[in-house]
C-alpha atoms as a PDB file:
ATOM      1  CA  UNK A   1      -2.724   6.364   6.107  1.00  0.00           C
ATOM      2  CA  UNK A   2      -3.721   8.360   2.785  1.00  0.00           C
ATOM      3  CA  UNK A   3      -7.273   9.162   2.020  1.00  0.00           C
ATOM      4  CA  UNK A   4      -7.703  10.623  -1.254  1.00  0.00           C
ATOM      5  CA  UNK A   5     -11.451  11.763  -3.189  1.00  0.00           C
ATOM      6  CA  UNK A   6     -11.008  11.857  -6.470  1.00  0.00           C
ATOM      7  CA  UNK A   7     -12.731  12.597 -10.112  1.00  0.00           C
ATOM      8  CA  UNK A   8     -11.273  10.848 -13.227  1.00  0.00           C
ATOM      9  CA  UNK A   9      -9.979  14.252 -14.358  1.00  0.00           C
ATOM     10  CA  UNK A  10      -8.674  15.805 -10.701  1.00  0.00           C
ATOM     11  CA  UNK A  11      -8.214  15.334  -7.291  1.00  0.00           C
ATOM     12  CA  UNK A  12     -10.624  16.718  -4.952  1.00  0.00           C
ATOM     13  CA  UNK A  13      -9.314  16.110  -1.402  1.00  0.00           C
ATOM     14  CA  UNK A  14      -6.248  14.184  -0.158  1.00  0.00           C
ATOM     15  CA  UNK A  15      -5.754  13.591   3.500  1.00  0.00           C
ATOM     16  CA  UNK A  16      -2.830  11.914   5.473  1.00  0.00           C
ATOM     17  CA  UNK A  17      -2.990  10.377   8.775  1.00  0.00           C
ATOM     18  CA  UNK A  18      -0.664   9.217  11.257  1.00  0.00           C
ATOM     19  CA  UNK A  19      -0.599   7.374  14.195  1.00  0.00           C
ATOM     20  CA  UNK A  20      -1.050   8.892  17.979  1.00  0.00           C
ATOM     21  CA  UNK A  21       0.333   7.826  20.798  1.00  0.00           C
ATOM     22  CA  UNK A  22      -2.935   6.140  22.007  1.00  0.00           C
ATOM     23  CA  UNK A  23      -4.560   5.409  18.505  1.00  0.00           C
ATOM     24  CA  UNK A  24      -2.996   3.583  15.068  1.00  0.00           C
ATOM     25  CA  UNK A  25      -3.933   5.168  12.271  1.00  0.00           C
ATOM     26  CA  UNK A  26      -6.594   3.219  10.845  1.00  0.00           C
ATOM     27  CA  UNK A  27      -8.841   3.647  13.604  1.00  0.00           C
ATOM     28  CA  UNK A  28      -9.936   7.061  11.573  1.00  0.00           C
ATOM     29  CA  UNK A  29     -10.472   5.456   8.853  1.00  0.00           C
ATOM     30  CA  UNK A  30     -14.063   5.819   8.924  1.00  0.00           C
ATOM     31  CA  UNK A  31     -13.845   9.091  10.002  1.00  0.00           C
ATOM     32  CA  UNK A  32     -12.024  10.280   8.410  1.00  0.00           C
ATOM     33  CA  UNK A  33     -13.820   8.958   4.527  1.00  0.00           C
ATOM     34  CA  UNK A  34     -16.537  10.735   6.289  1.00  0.00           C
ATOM     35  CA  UNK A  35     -15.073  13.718   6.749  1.00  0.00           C
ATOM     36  CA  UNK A  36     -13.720  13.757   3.011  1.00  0.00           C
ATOM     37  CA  UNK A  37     -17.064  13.038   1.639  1.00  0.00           C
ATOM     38  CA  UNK A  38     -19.190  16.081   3.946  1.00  0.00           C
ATOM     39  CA  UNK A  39     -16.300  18.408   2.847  1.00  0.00           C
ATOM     40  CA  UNK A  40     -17.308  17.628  -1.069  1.00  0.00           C
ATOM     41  CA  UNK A  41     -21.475  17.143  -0.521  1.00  0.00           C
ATOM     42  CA  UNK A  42     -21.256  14.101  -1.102  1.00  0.00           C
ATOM     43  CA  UNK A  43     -22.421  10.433   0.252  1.00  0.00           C
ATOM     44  CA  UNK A  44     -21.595   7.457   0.054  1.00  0.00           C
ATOM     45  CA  UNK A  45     -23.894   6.339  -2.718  1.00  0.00           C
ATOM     46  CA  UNK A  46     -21.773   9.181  -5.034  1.00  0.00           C
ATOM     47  CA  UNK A  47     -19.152   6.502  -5.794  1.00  0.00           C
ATOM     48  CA  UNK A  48     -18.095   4.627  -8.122  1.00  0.00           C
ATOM     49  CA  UNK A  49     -15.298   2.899  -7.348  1.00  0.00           C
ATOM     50  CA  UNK A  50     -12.706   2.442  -4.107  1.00  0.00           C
ATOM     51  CA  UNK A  51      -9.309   1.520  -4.112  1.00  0.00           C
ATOM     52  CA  UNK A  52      -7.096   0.404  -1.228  1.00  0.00           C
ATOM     53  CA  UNK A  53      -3.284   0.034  -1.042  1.00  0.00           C
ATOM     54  CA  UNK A  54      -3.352  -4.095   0.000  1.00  0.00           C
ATOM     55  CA  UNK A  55      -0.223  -4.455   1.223  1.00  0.00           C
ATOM     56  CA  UNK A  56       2.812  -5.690   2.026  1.00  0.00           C
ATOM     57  CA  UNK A  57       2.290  -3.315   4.955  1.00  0.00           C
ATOM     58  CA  UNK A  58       1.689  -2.811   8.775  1.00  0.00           C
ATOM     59  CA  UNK A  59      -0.777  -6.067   9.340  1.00  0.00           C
ATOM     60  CA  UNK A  60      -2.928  -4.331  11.199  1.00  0.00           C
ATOM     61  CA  UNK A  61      -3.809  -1.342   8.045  1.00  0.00           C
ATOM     62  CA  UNK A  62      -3.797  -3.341   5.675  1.00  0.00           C
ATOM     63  CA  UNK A  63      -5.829  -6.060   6.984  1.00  0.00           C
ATOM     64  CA  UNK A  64      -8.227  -2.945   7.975  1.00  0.00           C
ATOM     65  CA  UNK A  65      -8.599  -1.135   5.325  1.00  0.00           C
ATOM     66  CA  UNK A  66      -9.578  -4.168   3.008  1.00  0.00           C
ATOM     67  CA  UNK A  67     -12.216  -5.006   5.463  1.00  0.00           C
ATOM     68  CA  UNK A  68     -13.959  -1.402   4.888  1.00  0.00           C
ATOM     69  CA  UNK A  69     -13.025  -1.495   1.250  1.00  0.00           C
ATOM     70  CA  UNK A  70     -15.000  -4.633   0.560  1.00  0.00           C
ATOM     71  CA  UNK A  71     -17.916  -3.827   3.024  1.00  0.00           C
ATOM     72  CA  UNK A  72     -17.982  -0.201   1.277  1.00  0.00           C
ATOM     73  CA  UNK A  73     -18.452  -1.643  -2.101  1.00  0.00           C
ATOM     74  CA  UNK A  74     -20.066  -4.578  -0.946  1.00  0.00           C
ATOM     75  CA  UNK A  75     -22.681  -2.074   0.420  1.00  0.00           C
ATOM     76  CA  UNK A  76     -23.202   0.316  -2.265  1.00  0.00           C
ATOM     77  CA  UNK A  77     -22.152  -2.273  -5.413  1.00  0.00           C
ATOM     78  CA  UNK A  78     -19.389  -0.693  -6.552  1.00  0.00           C
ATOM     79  CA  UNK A  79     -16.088  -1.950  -7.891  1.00  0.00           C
ATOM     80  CA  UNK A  80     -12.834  -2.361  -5.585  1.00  0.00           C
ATOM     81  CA  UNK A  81      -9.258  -2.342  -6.433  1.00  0.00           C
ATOM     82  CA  UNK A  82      -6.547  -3.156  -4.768  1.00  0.00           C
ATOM     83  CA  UNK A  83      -2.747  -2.106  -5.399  1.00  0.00           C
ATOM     84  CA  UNK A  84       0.696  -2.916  -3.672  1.00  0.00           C
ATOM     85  CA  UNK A  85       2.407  -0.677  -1.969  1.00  0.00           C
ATOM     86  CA  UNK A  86       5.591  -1.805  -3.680  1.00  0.00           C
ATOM     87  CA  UNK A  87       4.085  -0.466  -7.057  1.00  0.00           C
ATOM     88  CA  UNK A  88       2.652   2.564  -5.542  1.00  0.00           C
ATOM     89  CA  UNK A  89       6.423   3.462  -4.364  1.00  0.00           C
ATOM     90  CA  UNK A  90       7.601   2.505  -8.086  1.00  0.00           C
ATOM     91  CA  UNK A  91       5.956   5.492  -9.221  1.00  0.00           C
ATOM     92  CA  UNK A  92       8.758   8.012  -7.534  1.00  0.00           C
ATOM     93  CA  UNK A  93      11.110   8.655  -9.972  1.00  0.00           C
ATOM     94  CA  UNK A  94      12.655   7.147 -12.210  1.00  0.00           C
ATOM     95  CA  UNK A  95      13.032   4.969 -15.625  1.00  0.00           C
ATOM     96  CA  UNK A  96      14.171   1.776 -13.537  1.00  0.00           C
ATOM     97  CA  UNK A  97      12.735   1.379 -10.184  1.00  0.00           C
ATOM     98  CA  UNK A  98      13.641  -1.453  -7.692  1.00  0.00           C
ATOM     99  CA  UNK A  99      11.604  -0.667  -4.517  1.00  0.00           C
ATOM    100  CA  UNK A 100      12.812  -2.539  -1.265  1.00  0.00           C
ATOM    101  CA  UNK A 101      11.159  -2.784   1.689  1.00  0.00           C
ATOM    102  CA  UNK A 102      12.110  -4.234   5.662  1.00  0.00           C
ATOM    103  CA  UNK A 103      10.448  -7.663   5.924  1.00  0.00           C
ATOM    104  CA  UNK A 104      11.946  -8.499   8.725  1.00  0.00           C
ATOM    105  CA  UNK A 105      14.595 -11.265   9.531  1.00  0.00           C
ATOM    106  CA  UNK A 106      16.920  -9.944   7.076  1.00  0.00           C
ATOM    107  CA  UNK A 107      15.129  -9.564   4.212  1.00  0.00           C
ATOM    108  CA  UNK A 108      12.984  -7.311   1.796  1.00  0.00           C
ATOM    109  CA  UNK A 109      10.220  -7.451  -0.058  1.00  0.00           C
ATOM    110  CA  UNK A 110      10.987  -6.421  -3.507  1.00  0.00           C
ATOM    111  CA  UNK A 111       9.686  -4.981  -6.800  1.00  0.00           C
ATOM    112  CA  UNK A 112      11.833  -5.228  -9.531  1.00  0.00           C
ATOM    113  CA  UNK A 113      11.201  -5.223 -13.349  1.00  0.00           C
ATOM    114  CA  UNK A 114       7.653  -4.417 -13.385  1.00  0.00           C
ATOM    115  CA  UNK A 115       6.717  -7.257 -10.564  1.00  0.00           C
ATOM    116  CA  UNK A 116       6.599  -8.579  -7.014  1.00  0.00           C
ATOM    117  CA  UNK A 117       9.366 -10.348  -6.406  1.00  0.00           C
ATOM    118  CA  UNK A 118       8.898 -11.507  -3.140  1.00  0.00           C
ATOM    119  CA  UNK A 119      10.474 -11.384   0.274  1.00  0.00           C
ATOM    120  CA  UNK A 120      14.114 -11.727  -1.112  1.00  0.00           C
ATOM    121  CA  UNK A 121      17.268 -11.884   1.626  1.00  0.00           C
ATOM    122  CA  UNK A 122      19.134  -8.744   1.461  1.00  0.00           C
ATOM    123  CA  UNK A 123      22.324  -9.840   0.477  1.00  0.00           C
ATOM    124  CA  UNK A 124      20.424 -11.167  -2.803  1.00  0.00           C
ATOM    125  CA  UNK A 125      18.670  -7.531  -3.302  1.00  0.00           C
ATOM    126  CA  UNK A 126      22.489  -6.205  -2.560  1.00  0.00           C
ATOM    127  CA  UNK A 127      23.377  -8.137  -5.852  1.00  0.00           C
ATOM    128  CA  UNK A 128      20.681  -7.650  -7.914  1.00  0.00           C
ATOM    129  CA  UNK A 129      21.122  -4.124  -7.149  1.00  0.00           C
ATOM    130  CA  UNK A 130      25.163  -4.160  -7.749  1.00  0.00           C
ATOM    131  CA  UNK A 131      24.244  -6.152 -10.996  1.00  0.00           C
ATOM    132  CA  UNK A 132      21.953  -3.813 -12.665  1.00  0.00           C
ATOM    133  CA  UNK A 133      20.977  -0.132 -12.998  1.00  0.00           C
ATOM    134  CA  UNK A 134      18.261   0.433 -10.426  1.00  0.00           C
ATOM    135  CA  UNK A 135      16.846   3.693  -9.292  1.00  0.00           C
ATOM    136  CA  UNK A 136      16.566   2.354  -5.527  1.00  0.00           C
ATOM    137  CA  UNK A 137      13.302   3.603  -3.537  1.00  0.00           C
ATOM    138  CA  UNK A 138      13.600   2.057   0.108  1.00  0.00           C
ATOM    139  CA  UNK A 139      12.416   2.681   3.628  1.00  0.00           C
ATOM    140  CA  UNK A 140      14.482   4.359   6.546  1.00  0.00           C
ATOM    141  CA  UNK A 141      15.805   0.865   7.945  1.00  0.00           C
ATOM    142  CA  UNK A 142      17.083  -0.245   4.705  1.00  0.00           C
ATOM    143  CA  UNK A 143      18.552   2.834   3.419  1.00  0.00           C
ATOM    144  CA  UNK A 144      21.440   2.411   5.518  1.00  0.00           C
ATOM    145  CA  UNK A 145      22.011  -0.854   3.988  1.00  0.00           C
ATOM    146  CA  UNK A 146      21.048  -0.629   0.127  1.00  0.00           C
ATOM    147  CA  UNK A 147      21.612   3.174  -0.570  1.00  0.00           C
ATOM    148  CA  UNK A 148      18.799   5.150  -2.599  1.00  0.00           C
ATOM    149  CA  UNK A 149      15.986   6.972  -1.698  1.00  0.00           C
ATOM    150  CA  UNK A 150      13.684   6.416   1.508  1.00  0.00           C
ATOM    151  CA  UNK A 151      10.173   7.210   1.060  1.00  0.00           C
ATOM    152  CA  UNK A 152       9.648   8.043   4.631  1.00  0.00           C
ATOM    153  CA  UNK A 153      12.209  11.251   4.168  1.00  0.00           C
ATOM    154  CA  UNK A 154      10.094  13.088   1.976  1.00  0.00           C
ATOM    155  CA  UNK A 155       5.921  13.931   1.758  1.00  0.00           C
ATOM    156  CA  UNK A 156       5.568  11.679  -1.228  1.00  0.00           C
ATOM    157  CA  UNK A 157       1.883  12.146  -2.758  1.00  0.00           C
ATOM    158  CA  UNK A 158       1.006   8.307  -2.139  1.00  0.00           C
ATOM    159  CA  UNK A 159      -2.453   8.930  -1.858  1.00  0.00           C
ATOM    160  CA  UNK A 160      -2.590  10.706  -5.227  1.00  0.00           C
ATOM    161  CA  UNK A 161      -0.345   7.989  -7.232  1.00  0.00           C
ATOM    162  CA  UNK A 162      -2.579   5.076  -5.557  1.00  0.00           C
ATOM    163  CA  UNK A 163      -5.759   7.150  -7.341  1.00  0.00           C
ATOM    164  CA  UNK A 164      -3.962   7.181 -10.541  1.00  0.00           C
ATOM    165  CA  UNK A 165      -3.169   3.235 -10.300  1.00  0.00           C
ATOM    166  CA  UNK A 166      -6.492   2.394  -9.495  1.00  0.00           C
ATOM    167  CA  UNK A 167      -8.101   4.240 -12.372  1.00  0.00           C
ATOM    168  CA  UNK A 168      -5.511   2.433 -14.704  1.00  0.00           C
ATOM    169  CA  UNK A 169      -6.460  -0.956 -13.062  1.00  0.00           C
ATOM    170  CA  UNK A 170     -10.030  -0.331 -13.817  1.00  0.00           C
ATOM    171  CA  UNK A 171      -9.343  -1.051 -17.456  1.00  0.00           C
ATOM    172  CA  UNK A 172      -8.398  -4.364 -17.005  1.00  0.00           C
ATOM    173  CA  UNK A 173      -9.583  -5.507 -13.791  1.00  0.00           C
ATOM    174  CA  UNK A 174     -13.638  -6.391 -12.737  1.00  0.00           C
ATOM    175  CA  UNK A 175     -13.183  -4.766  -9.909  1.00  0.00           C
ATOM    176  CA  UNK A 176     -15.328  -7.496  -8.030  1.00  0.00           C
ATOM    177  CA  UNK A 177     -15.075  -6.364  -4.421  1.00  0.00           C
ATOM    178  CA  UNK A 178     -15.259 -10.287  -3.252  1.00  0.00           C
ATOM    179  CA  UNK A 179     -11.459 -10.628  -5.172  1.00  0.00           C
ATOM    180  CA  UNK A 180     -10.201  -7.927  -2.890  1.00  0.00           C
ATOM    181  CA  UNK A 181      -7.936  -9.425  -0.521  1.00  0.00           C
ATOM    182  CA  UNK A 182      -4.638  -8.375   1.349  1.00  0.00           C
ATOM    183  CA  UNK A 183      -1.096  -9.274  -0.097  1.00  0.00           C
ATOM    184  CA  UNK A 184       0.332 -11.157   2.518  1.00  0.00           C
ATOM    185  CA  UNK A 185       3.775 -11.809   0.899  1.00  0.00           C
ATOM    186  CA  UNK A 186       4.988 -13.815   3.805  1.00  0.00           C
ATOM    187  CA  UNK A 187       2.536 -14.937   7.322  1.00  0.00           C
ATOM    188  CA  UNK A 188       2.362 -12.453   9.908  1.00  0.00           C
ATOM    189  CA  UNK A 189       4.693 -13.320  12.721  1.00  0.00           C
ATOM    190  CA  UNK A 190       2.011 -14.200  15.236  1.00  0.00           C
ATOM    191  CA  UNK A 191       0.425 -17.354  12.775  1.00  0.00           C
ATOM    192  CA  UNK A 192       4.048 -18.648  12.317  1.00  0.00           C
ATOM    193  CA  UNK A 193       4.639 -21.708  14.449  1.00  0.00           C
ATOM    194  CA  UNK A 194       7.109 -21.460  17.523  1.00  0.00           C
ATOM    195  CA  UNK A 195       9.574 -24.039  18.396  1.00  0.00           C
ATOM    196  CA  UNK A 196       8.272 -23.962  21.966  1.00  0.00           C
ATOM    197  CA  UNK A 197       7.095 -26.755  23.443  1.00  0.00           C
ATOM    198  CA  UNK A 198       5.122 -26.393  26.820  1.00  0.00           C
ATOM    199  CA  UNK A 199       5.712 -29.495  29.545  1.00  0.00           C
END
């Protein structure tokens, strides 16, 4: 999890947090915006604007952090954005990024082109990726399968290229906090129904 205070001009604090072996991440979430905002006098009521990475991504984070990004700006009336993570990892390098990422059951969700593609079987992203000139951004599990570059191998400033997207957003987007919403590309695997039948 990234945390990241920011001016339009600069960045003022970034902060990464990872899991424990008792605790997931996002329970600091709160503390840890708290933390940020002591650190740089401020309170709450000094922003303007919060933006949240919405997914696809760990259920769990993503489903938490929209929840305090739309009670935050619910709260203090302030404008929310939300970005994927698939365009956040676009921003790595570059001139043609594909970014691929495990979905499970043999498949990743893709960004391609500018867009979301969707949660595309590999052996499709294997093609599309033979058939064009891709710089290939990927996680750890897929590297082995689809070459490129895996984000997790390197201290990538997310947090900081999530700030930038959000301030670009702002020009188009309202902002409305009540539009925030994860990006569920595909149902968790706990809603999907089992073939199970109980006699």
């Amino acid at each position: 999890m990234y945390v990241v205070l920011r001016t339009e001009k600069e960045i003022l604090t970034s902060e990464v947090v990872e899991n424990t072996e008792s605790k997931y991440h996002s329970a600091f979430l709160i503390s840890t915006i708290k933390n940020i905002l002591r650190k740089n006098n401020l309170k709450p009521e000094d922003l303007d604007v919060i933006g949240i990475n919405i997914g696809p991504g760990s259920f769990t984070g993503i489903r938490a952090c929209t929840t305090v990004a739309r009670v935050i700006a619910q709260q203090l009336n302030i404008k929310a954005i939300g970005v994927s993570s698939l365009e956040i990892l676009s921003k790595l390098g570059g001139e043609n990024p594909l970014v691929a990422l495990d979905a499970r059951k043999n498949k990743a969700y893709l960004w391609c082109d500018n867009e979301i593609k969707g949660a595309i079987e590999l052996e499709q992203v294997q093609e599309i990726i033979k058939n064009g000139s891709y710089d290939v951004i990927t996680d750890d599990r897929l590297q082995k399968t689809l070459g490129g570059t895996s984000y997790q191998q390197n201290n990538y400033p997310l947090g900081e290229i999530l700030s930038g997207l959000v301030l670009d957003k702002l020009k188009t987007q309202s902002g409305n906090w009540a539009e925030l919403l994860p990006l569920y590309i595909q149902p968790p695997p706990i809603s999907q129904k089992s073939n199970c039948q109980l006699r």
